[in-house]
C-alpha atoms as a PDB file:
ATOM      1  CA  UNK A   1       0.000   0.000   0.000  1.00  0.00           C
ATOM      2  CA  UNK A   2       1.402   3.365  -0.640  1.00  0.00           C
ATOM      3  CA  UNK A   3       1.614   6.383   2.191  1.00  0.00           C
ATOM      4  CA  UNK A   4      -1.360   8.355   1.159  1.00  0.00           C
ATOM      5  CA  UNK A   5       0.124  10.747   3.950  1.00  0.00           C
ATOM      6  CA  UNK A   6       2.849  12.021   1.703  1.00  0.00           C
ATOM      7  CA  UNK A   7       1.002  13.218  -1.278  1.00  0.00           C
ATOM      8  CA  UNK A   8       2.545  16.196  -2.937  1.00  0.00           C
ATOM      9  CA  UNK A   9       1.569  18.587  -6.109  1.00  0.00           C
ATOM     10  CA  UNK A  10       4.907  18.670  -7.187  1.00  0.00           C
ATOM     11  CA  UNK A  11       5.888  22.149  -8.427  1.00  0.00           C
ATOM     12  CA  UNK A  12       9.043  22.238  -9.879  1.00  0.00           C
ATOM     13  CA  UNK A  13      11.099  23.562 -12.441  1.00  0.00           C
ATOM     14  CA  UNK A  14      10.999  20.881 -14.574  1.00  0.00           C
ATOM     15  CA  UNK A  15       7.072  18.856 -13.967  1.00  0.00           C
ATOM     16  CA  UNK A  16       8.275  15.217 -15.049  1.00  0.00           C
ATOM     17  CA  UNK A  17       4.488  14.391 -15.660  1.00  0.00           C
ATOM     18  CA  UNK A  18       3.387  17.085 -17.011  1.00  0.00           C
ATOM     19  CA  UNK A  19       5.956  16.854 -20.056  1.00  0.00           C
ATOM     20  CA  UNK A  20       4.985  13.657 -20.619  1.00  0.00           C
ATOM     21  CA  UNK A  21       4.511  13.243 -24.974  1.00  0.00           C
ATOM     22  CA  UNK A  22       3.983  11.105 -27.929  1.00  0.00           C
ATOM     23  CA  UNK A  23       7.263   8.975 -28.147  1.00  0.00           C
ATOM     24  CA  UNK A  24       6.715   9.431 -31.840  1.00  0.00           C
ATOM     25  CA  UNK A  25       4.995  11.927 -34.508  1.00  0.00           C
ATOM     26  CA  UNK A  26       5.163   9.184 -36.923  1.00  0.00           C
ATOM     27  CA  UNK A  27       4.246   5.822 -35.204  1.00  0.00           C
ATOM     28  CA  UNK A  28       2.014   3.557 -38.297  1.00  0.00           C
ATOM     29  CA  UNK A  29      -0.690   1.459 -36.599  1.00  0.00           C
ATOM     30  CA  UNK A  30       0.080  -1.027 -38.494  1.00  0.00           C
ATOM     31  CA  UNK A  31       3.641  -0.953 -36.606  1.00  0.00           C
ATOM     32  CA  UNK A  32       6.665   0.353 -36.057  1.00  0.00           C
ATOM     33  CA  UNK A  33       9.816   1.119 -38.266  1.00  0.00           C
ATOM     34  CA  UNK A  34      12.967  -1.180 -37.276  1.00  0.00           C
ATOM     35  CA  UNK A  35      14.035   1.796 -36.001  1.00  0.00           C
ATOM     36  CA  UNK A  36      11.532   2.957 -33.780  1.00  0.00           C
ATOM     37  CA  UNK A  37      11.072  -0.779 -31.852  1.00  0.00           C
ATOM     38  CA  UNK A  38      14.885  -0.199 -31.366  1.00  0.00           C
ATOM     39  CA  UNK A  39      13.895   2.763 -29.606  1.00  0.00           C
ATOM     40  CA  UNK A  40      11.208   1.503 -27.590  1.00  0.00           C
ATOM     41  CA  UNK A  41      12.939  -1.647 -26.952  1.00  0.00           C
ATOM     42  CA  UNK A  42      16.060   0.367 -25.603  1.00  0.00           C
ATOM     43  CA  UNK A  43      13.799   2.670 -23.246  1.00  0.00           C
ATOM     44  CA  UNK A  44      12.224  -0.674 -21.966  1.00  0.00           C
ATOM     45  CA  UNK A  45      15.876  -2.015 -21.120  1.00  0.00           C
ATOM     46  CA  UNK A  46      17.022   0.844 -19.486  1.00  0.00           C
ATOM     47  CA  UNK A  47      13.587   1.783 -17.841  1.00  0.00           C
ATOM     48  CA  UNK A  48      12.344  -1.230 -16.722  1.00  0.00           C
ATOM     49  CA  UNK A  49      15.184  -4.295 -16.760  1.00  0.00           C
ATOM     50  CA  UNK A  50      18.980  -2.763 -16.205  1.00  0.00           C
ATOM     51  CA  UNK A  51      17.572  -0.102 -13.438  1.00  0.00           C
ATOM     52  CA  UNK A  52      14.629  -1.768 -12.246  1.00  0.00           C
ATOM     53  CA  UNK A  53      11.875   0.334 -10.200  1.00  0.00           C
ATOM     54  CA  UNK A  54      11.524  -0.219  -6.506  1.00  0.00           C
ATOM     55  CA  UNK A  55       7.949  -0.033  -4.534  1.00  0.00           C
ATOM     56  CA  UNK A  56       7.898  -0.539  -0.814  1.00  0.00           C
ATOM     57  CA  UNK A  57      11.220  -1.880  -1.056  1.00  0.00           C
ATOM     58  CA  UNK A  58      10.505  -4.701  -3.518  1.00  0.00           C
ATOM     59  CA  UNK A  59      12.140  -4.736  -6.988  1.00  0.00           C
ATOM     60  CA  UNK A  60       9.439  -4.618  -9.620  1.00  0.00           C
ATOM     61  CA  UNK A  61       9.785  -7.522 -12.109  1.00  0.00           C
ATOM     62  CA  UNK A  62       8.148  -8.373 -15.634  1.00  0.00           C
ATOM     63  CA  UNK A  63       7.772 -11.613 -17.639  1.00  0.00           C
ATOM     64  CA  UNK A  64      11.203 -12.782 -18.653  1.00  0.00           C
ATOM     65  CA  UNK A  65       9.770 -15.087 -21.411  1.00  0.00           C
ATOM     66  CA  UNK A  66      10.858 -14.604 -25.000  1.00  0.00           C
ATOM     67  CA  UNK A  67       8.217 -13.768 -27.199  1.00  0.00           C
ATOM     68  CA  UNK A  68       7.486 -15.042 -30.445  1.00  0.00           C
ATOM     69  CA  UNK A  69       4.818 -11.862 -31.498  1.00  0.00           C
ATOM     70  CA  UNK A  70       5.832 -10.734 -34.955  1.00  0.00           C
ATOM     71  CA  UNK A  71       6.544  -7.622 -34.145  1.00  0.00           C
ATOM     72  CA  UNK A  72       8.789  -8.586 -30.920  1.00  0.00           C
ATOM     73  CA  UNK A  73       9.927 -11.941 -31.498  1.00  0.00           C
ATOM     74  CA  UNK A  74      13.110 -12.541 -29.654  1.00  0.00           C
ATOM     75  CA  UNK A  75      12.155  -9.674 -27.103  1.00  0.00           C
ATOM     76  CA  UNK A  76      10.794 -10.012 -23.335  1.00  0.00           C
ATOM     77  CA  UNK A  77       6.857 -11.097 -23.145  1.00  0.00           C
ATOM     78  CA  UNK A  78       7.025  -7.846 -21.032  1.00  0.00           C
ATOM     79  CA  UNK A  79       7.163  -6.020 -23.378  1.00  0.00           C
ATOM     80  CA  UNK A  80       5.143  -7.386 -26.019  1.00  0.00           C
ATOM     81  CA  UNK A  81       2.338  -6.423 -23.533  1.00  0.00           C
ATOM     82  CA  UNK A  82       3.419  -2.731 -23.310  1.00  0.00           C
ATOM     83  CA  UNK A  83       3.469  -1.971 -26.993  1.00  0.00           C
ATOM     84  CA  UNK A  84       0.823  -5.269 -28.506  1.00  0.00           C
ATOM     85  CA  UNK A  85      -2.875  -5.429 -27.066  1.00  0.00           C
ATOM     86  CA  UNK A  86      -5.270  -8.454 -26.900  1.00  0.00           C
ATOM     87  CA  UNK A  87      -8.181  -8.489 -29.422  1.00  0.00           C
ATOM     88  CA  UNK A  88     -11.598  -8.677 -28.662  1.00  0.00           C
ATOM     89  CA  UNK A  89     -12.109 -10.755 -32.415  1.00  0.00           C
ATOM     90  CA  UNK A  90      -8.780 -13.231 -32.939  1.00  0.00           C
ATOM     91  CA  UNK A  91      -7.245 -14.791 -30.084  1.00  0.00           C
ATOM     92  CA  UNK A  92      -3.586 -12.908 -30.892  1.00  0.00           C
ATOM     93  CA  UNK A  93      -2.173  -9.328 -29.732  1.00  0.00           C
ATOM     94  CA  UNK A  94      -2.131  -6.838 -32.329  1.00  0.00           C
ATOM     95  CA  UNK A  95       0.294  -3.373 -32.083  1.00  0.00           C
ATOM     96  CA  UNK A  96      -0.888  -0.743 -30.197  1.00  0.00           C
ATOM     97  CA  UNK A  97       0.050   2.432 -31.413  1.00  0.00           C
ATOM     98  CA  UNK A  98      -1.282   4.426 -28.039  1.00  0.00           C
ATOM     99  CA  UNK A  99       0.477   2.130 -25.685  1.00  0.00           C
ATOM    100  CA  UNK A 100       4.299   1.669 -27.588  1.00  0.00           C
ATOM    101  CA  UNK A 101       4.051   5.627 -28.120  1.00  0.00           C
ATOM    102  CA  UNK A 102       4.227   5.879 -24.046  1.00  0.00           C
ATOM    103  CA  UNK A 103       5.978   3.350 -22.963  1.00  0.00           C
ATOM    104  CA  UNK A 104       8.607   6.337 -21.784  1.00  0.00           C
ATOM    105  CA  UNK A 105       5.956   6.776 -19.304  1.00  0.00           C
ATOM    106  CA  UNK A 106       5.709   3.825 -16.979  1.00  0.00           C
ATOM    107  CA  UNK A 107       8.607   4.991 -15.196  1.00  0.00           C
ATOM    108  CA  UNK A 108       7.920   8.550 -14.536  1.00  0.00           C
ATOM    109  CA  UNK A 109       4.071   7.596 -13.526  1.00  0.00           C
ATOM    110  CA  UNK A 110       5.119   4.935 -11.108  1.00  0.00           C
ATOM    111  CA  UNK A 111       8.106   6.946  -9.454  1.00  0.00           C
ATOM    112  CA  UNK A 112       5.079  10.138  -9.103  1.00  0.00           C
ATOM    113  CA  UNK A 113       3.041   8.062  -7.697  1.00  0.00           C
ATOM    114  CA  UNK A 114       2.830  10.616  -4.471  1.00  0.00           C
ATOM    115  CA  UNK A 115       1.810  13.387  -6.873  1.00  0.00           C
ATOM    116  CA  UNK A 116      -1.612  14.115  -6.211  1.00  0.00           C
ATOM    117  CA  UNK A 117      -2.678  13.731 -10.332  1.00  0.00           C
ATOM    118  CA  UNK A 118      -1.786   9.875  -9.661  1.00  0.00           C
ATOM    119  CA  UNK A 119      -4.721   8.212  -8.627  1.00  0.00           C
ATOM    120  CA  UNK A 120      -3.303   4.887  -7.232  1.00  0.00           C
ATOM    121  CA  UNK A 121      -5.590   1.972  -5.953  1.00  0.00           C
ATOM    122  CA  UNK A 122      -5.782  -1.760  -5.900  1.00  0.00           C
ATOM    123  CA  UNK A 123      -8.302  -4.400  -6.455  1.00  0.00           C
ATOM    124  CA  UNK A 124      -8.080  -7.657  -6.795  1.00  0.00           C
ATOM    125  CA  UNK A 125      -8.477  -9.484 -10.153  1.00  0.00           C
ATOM    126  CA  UNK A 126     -10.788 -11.942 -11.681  1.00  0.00           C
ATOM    127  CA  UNK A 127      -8.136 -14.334 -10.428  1.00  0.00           C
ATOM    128  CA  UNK A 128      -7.895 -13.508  -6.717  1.00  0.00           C
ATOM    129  CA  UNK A 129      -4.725 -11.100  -6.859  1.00  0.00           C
ATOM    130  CA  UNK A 130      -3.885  -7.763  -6.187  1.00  0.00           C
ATOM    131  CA  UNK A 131      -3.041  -5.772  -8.591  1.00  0.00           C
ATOM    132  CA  UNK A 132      -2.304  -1.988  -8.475  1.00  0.00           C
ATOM    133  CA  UNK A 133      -2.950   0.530 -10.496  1.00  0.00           C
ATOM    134  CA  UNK A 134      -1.579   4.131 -11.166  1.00  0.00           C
ATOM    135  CA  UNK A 135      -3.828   6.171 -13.001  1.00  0.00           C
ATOM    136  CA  UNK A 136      -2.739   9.485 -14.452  1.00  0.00           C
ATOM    137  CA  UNK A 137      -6.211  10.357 -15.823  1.00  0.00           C
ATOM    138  CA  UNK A 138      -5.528  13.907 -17.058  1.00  0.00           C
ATOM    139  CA  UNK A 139      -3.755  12.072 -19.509  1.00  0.00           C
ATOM    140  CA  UNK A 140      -5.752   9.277 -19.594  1.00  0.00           C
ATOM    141  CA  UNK A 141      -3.212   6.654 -18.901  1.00  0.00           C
ATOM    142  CA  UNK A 142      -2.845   3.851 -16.522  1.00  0.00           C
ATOM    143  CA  UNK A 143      -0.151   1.749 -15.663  1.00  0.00           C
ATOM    144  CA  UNK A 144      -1.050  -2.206 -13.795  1.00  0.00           C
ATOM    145  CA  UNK A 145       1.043  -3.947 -11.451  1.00  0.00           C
ATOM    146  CA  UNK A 146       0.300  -7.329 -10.057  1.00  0.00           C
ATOM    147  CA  UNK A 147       1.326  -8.494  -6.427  1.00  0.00           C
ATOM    148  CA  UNK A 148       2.746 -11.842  -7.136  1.00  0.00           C
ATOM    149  CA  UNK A 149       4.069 -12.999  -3.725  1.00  0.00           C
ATOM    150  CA  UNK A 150       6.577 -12.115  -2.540  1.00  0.00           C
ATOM    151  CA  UNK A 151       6.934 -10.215  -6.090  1.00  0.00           C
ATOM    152  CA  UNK A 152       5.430  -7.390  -7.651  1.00  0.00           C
ATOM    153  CA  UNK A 153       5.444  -7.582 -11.698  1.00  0.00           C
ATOM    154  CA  UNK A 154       4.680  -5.333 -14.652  1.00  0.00           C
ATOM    155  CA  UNK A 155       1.771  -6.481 -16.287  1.00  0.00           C
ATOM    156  CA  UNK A 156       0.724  -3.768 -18.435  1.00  0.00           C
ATOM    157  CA  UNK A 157      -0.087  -0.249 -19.171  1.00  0.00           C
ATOM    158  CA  UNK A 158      -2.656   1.357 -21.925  1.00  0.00           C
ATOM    159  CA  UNK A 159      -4.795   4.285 -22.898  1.00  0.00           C
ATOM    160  CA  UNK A 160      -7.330   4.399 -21.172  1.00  0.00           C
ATOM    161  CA  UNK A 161     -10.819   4.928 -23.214  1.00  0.00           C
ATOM    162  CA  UNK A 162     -13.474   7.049 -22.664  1.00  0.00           C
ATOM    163  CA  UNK A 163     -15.729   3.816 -22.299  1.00  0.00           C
ATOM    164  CA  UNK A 164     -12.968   2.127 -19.600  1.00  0.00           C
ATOM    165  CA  UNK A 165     -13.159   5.744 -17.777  1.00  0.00           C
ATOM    166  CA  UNK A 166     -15.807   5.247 -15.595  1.00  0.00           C
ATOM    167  CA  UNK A 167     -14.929   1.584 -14.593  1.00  0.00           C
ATOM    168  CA  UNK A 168     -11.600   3.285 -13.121  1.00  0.00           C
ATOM    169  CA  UNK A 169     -13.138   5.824 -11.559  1.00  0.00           C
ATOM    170  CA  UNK A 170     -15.303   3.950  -9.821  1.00  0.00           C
ATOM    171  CA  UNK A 171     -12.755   1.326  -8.821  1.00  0.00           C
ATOM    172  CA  UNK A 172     -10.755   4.084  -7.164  1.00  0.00           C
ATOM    173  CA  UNK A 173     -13.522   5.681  -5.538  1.00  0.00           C
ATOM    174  CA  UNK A 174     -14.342   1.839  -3.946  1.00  0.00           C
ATOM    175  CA  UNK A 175     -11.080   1.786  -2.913  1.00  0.00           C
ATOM    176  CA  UNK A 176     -10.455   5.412  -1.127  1.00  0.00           C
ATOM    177  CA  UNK A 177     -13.523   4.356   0.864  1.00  0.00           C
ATOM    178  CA  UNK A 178     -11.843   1.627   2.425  1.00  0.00           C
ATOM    179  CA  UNK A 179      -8.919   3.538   3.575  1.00  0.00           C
END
């Protein structure tokens, strides 16, 4: 659980959140260029695995298995579910332009997490764990982290639509009344 005690509206210089972009002007939905995974792939490395984010003292992981997705074959699993979503019509993930444009943002929204435009709760999912959530809705954005024990892993992070809003909303409102 996080300190809700601390929360801060950071006001600096430089407002880490606040800056937060478009990776790229040019991203295709049908993919990206060689060049642009390479980019993505390298901010997932260097964000995620070689300086890996502590919460409460435990060292975030992510799933280690290689994937064999088109678009990131040979890459973690862990990241095929950053930058690939599920579909609702063939039982494969297809790129997700919205999610691999942020994926520079996982970091910055889980290390804010005391800012007060984080909205973080938990709930448990459909099968009995906890996962938490860190929802920067200005910028309607949410990153999910499931409480493995004694681990906490990376499971995903999206755009969150206008039809999801309300569902997150009200899962954080359940949840503030129970503090």
């Amino acid at each position: 659980m996080i300190d809700f005690n601390n929360l801060s509206d950071i006001d600096d210089e430089f407002d880490e959140l606040d800056n937060l972009c478009d990776l790229f002007e040019d991203l295709s939905i049908d993919g990206p260029t060689r060049d642009q995974l390479y980019r993505m792939y390298g901010i997932f490395l260097n964000d995620i695995v070689n300086n890996p984010i502590v919460i409460n003292g435990i060292e975030m992981s992510f799933n280690r298995n290689i994937s064999m997705h088109p678009v990131c074959k040979g890459k973690f699993k862990g990241f095929e579910h950053i930058i690939t979503r599920e579909s609702k019509y063939k039982e494969k993930r297809d790129f997700d332009k919205e999610r691999a444009n942020k994926i520079h943002w996982i970091r910055p929204i889980i290390k804010n997490v005391s800012d007060v435009r984080i909205k973080y709760f938990e709930r448990l999912n459909d099968d009995g764990y906890n996962q938490q959530y860190y929802w920067y809705e200005e910028k309607h954005f949410i990153v999910i982290i499931r409480e493995i024990k004694p681990d906490l892993m990376l499971i995903t992070s999206f755009s969150v639509d206008y039809s999801e809003k309300q569902k997150y909303k009200q899962w954080y409102n359940e949840y503030n009344e129970t503090l």
